[in-house]
C-alpha atoms as a PDB file:
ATOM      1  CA  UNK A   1      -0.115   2.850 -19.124  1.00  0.00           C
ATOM      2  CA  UNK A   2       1.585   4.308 -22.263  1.00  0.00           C
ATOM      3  CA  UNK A   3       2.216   7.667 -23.029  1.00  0.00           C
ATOM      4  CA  UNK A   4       4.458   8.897 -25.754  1.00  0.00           C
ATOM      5  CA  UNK A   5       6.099   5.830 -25.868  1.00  0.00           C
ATOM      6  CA  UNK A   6       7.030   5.608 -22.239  1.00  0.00           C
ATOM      7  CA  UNK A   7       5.985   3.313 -19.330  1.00  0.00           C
ATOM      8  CA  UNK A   8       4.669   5.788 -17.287  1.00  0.00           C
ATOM      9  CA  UNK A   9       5.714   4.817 -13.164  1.00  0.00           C
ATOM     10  CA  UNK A  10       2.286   4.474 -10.544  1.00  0.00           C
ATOM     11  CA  UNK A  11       4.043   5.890  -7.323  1.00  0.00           C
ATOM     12  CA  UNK A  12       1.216   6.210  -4.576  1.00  0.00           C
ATOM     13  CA  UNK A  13       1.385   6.929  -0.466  1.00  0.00           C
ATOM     14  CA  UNK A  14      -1.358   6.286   1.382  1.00  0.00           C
ATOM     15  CA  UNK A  15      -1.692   7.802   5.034  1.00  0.00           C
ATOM     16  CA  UNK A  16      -3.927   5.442   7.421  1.00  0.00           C
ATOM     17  CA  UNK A  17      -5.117   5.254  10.896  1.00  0.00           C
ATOM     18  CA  UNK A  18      -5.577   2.308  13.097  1.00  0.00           C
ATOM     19  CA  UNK A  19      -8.478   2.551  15.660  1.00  0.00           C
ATOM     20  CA  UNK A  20      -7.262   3.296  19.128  1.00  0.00           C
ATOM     21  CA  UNK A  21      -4.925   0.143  20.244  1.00  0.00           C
ATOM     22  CA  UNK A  22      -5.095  -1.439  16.659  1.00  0.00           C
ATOM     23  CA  UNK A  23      -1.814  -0.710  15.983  1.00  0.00           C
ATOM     24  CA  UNK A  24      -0.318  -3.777  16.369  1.00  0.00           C
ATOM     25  CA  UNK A  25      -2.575  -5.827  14.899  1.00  0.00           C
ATOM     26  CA  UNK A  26      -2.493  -3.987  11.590  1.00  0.00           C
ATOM     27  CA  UNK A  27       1.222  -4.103  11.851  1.00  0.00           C
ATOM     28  CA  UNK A  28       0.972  -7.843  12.157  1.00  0.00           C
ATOM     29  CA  UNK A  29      -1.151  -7.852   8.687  1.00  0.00           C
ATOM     30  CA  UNK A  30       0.870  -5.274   7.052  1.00  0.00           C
ATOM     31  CA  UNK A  31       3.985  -7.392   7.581  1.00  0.00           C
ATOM     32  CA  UNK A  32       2.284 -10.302   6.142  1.00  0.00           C
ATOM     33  CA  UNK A  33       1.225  -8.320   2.902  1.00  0.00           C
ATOM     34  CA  UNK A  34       4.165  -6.878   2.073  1.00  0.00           C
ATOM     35  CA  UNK A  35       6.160  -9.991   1.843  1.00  0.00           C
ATOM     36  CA  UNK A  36       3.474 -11.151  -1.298  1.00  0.00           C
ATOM     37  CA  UNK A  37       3.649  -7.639  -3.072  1.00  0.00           C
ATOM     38  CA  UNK A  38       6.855  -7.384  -3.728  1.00  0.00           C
ATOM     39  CA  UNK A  39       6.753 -10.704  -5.320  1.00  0.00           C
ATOM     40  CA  UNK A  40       3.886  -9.321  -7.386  1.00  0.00           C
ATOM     41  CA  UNK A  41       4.652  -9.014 -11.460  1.00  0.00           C
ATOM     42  CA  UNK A  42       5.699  -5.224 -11.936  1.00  0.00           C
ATOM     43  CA  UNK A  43       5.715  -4.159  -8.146  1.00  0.00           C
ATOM     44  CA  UNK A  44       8.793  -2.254  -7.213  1.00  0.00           C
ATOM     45  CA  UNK A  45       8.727  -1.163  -4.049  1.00  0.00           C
ATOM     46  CA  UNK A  46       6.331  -1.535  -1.376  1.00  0.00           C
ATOM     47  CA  UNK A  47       6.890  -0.206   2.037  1.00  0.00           C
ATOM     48  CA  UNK A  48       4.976   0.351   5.000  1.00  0.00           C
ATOM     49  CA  UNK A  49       6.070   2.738   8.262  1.00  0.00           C
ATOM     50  CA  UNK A  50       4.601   3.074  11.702  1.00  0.00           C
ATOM     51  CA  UNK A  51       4.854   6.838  13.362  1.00  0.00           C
ATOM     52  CA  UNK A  52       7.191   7.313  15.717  1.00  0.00           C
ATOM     53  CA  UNK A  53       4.614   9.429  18.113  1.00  0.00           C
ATOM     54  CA  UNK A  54       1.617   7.908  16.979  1.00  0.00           C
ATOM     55  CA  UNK A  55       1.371   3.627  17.309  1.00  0.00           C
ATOM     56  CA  UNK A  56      -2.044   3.889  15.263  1.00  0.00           C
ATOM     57  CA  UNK A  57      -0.565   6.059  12.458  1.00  0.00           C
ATOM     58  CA  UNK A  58       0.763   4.136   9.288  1.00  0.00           C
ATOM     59  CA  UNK A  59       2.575   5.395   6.046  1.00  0.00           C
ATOM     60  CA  UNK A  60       2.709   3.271   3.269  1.00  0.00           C
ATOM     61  CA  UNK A  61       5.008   3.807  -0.162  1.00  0.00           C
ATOM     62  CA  UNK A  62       4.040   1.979  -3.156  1.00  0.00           C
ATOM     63  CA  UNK A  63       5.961   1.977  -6.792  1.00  0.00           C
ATOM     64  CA  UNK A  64       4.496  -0.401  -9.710  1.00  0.00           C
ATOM     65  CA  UNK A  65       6.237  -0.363 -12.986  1.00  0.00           C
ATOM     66  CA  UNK A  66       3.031   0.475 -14.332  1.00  0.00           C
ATOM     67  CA  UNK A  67      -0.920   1.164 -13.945  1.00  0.00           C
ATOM     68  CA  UNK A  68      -1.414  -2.892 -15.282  1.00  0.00           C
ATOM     69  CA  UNK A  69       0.586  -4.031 -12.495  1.00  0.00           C
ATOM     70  CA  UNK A  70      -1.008  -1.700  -9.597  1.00  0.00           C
ATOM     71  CA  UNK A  71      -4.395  -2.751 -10.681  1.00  0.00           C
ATOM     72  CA  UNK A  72      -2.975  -6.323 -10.980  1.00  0.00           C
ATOM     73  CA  UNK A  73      -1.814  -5.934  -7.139  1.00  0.00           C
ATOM     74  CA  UNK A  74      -5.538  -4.790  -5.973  1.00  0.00           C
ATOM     75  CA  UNK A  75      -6.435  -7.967  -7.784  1.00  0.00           C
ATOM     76  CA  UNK A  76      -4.509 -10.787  -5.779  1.00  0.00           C
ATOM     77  CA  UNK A  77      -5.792 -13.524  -3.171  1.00  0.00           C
ATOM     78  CA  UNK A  78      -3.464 -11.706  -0.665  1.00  0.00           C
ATOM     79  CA  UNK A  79      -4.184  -8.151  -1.326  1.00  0.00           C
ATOM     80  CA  UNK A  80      -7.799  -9.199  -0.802  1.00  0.00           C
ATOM     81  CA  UNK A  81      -6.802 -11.515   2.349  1.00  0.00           C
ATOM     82  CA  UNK A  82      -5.073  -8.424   3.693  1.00  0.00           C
ATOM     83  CA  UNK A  83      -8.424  -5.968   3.125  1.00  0.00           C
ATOM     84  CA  UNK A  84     -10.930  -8.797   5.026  1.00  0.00           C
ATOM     85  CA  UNK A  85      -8.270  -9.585   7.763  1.00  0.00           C
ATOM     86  CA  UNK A  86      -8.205  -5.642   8.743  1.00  0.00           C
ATOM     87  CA  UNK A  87     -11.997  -4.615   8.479  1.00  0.00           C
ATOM     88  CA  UNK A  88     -12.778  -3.257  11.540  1.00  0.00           C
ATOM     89  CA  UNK A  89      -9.613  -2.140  12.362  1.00  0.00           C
ATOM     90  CA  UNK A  90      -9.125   0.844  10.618  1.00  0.00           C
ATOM     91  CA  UNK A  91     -10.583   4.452  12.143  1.00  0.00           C
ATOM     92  CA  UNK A  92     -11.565   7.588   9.735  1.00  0.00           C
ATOM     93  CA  UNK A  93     -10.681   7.669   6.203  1.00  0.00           C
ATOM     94  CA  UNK A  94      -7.432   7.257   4.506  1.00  0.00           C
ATOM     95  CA  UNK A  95      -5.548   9.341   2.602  1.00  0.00           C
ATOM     96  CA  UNK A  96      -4.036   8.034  -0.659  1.00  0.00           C
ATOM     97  CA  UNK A  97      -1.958  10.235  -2.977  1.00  0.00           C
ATOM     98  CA  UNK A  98      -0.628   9.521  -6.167  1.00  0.00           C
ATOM     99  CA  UNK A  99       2.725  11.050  -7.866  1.00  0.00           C
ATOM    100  CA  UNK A 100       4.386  11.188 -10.974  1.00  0.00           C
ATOM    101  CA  UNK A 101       8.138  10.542 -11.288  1.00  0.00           C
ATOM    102  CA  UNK A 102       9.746  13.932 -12.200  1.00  0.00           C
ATOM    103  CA  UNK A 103      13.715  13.171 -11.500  1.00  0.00           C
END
């Protein structure tokens, strides 16, 4: 995405819940992913966190140099690999939030 001649950054979070004693298996796929995305064309930084207090809570960080290469990432054999591999495992809705670069 262009806008006034600048590459304009797509910095998301996403906030995710594992069903009760799924934890580890999403872990298990989330390690697997991650690995491939940052390999992806215009991926920057992808990284995903487990709570501390809560084994079924994940946070994941995502920066893509631009809205090409985030829609680019939804697009990939392992991106979709990683979605079929985890239906099921997932409980309530997540919570994805995305941010503009301001410093």
């Amino acid at each position: 995405m262009i806008s006034g001649g600048k590459k304009i950054m797509v910095i998301l979070t996403a906030i995710l819940r594992a069903a009760e004693g799924k934890g580890d298996d999403v872990e298990k796929e989330f390690k697997k992913l991650a690995l491939k995305v940052l390999k992806d064309p215009g991926a920057i930084a992808y990284a995903v966190h487990r709570a501390v207090d809560d084994p079924d809570k994940f946070f994941i960080y995502e920066q893509y140099e631009s809205q090409d290469a985030f829609k680019y990432h939804q697009q990939t054999e392992h991106f979709k690999a990683y979605r079929q591999a985890t239906r099921g495992l997932y409980s309530g809705q997540t919570e994805i939030t995305f941010y503009n670069k301001v410093a």
